[in-house]
Every structure is written in C-alpha cells, then in structure tokens.
N, C-alpha and C. Protein backbone atom coordinates (compact mmCIF):
# COMPACT_ATOMS: atom_id res chain seq x y z
N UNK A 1 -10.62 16.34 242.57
CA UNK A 1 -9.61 15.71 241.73
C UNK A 1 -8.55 15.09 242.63
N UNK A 2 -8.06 13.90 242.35
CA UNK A 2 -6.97 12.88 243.08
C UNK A 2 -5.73 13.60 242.83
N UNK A 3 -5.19 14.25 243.52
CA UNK A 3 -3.51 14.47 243.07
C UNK A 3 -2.71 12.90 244.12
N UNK A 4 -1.91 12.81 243.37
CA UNK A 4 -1.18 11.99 243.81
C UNK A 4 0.12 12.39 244.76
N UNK A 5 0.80 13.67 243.62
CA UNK A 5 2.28 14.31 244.21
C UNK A 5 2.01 15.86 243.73
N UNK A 6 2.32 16.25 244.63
CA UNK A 6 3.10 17.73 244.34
C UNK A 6 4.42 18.41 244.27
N UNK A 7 4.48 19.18 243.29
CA UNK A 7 5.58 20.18 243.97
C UNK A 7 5.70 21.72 243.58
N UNK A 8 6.36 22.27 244.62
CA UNK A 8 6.10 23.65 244.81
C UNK A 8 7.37 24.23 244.23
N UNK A 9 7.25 25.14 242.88
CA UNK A 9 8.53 25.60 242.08
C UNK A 9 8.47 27.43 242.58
N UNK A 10 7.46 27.76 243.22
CA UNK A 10 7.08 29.16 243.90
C UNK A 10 8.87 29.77 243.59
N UNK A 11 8.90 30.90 243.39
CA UNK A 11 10.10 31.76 243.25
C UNK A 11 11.13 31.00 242.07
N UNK A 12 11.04 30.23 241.27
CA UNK A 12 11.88 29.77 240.73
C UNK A 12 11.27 29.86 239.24
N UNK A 13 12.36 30.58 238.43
CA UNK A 13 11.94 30.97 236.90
C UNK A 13 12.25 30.31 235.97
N UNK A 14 11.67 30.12 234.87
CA UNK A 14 12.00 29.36 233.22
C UNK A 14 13.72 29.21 233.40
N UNK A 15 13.88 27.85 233.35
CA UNK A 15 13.42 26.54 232.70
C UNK A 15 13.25 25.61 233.94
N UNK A 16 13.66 26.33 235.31
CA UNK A 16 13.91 25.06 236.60
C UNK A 16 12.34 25.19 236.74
N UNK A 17 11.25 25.50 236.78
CA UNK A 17 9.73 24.58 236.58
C UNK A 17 9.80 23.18 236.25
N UNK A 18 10.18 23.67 234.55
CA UNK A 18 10.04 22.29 234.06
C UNK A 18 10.87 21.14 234.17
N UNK A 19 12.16 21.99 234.83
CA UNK A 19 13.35 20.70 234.96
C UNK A 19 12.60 19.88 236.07
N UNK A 20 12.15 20.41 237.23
CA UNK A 20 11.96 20.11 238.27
C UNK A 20 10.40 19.11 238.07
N UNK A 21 9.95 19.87 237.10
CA UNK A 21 8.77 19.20 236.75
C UNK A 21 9.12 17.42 236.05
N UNK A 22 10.07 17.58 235.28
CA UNK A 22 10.63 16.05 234.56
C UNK A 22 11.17 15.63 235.57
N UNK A 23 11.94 16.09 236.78
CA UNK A 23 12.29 15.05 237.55
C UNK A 23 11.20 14.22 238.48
N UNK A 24 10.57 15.00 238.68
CA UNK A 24 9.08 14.57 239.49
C UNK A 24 8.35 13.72 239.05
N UNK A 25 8.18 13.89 237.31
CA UNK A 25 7.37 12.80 236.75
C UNK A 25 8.18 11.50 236.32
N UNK A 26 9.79 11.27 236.19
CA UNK A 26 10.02 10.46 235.83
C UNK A 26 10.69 9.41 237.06
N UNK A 27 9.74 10.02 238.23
CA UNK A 27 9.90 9.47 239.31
C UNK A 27 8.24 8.66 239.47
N UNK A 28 7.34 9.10 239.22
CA UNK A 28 5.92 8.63 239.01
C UNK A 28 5.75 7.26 238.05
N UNK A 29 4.66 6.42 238.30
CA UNK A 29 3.95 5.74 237.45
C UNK A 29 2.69 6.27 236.60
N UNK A 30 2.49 5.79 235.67
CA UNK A 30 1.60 6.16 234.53
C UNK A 30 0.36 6.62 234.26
N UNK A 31 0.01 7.57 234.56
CA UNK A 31 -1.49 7.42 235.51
C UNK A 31 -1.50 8.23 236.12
N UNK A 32 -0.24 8.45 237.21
CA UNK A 32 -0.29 9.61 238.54
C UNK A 32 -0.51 10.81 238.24
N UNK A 33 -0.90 11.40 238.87
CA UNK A 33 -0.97 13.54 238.55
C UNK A 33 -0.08 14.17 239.77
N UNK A 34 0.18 15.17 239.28
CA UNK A 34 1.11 15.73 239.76
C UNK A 34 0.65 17.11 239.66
N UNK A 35 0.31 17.93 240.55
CA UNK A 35 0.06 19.10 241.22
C UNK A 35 1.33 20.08 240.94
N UNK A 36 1.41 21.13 240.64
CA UNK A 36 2.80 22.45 240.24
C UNK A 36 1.62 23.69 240.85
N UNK A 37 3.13 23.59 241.92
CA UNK A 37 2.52 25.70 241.85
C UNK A 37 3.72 26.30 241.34
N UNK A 38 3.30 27.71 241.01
CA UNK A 38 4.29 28.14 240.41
C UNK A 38 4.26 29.72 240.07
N UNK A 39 5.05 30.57 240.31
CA UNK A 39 5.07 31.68 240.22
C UNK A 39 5.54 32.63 238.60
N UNK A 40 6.26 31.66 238.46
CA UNK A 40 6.90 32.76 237.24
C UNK A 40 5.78 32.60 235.94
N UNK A 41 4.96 33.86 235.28
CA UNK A 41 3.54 34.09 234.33
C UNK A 41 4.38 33.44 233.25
N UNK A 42 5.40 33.36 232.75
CA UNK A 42 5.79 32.13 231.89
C UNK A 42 5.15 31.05 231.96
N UNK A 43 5.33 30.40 233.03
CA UNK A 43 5.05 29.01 233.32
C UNK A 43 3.40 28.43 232.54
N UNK A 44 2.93 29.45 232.24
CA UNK A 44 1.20 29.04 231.54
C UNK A 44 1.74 28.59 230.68
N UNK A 45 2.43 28.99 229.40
CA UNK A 45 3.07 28.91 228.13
C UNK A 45 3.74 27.64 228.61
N UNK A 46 4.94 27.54 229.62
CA UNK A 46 5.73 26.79 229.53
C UNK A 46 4.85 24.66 229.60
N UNK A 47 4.40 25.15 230.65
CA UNK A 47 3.25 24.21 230.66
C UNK A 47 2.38 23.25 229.39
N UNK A 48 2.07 24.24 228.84
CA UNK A 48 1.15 24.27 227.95
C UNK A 48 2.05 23.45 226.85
N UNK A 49 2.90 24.09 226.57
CA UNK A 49 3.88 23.70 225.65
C UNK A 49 4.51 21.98 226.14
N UNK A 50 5.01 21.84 227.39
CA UNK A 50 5.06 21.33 227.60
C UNK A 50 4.32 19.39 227.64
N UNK A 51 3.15 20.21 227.85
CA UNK A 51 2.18 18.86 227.85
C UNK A 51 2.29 18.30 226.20
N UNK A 52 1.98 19.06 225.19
CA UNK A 52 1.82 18.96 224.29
C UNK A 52 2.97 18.05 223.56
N UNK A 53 4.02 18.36 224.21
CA UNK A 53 5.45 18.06 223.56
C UNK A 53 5.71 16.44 224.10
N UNK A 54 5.30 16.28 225.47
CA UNK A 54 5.59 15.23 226.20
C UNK A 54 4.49 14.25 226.15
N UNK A 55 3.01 14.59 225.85
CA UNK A 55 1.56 14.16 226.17
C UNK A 55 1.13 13.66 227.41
N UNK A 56 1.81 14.00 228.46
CA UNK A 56 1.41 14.38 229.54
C UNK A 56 0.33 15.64 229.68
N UNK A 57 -0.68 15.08 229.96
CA UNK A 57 -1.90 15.85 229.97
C UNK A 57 -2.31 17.02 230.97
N UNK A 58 -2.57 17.62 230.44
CA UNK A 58 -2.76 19.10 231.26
C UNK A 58 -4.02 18.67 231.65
N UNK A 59 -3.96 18.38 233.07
CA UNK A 59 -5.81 18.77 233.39
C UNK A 59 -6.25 19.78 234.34
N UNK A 60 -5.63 20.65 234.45
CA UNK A 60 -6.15 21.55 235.20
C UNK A 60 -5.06 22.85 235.43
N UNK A 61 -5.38 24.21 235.36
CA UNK A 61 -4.79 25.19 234.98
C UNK A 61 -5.10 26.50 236.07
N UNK A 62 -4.61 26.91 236.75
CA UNK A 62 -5.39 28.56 237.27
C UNK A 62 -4.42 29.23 237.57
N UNK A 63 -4.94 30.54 238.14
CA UNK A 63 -4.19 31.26 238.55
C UNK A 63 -4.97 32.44 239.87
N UNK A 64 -4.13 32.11 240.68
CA UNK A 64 -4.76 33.09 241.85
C UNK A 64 -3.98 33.58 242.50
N UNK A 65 -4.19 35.00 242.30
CA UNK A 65 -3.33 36.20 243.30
C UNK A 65 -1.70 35.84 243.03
N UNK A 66 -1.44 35.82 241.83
CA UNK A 66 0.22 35.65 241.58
C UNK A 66 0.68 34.42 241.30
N UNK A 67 0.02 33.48 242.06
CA UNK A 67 0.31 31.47 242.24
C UNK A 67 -0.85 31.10 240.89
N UNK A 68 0.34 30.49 240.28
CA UNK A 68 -0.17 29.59 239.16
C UNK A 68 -0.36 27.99 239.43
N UNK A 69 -1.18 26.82 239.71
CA UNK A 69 -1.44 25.90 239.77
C UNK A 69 -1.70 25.05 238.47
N UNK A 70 -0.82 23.96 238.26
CA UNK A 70 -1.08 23.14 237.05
C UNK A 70 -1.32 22.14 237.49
N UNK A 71 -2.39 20.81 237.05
CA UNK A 71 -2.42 19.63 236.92
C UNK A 71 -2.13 18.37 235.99
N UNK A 72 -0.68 17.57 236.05
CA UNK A 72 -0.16 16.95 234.64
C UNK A 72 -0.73 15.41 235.17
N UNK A 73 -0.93 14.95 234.37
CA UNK A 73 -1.09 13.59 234.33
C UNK A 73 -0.30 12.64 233.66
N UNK A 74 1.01 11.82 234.38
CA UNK A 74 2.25 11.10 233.68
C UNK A 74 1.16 9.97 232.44
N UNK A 75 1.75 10.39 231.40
CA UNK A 75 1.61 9.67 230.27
C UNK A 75 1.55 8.12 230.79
C-alpha cells in the first residue's frame, strides 16, 4: 500500500490523535493516505468514528503489541 504521509501520535491520548490527525490532512491533497500510529486503545473507536463523520476512508486498521496503525485516505 502507497502511504504518502505519516504521523506518529504514540503517547498522546483522546482528542490530540485526531486534532493532530485534521491538521495533517488538511495539509494533504485528495487522494493522499496518511499513515497514524497510535497508542491510546481509544483511538480504534476514535478513528472509526472519525472516518465515518469526515468520509475520509479508513483503509487499513491493526494493532500490534500496544501500537495501533490506521490508514485514512483524504476525501
């Protein structure tokens, strides 16, 4: 899968994910994906919720050994 940008929200809890997450994407063009790691077990929900709300597309989701990885795709 192409990521374009990342960013790493590791140690940082509900709501600075997603703040950090809107600043990232409304720095992107339309199309781009954007890679999140992320620590706080919120963040599945927050995500999730997220995409849905914004339609920025969730394409990709895990979780390994504590690190949560999301893949959004800017609307």
């Amino acid at each position: 899968m192409h990521i374009d940008h990342e960013l790493d929200v590791r140690g940082l809890v509900c709501p600075l994910p997603i703040l950090r997450t809107k600043q990232s994407l409304a720095k992107m063009d339309s199309g781009q994906t954007l890679r999140i790691t992320a620590t706080d077990p919120a963040s599945v929900i927050d995500f999730q919720v997220f995409s849905d709300q914004t339609a920025n597309e969730l394409l990709f989701m895990s979780e390994i050994a504590g690190e949560f990885v999301f893949v959004l795709k800017k609307k």
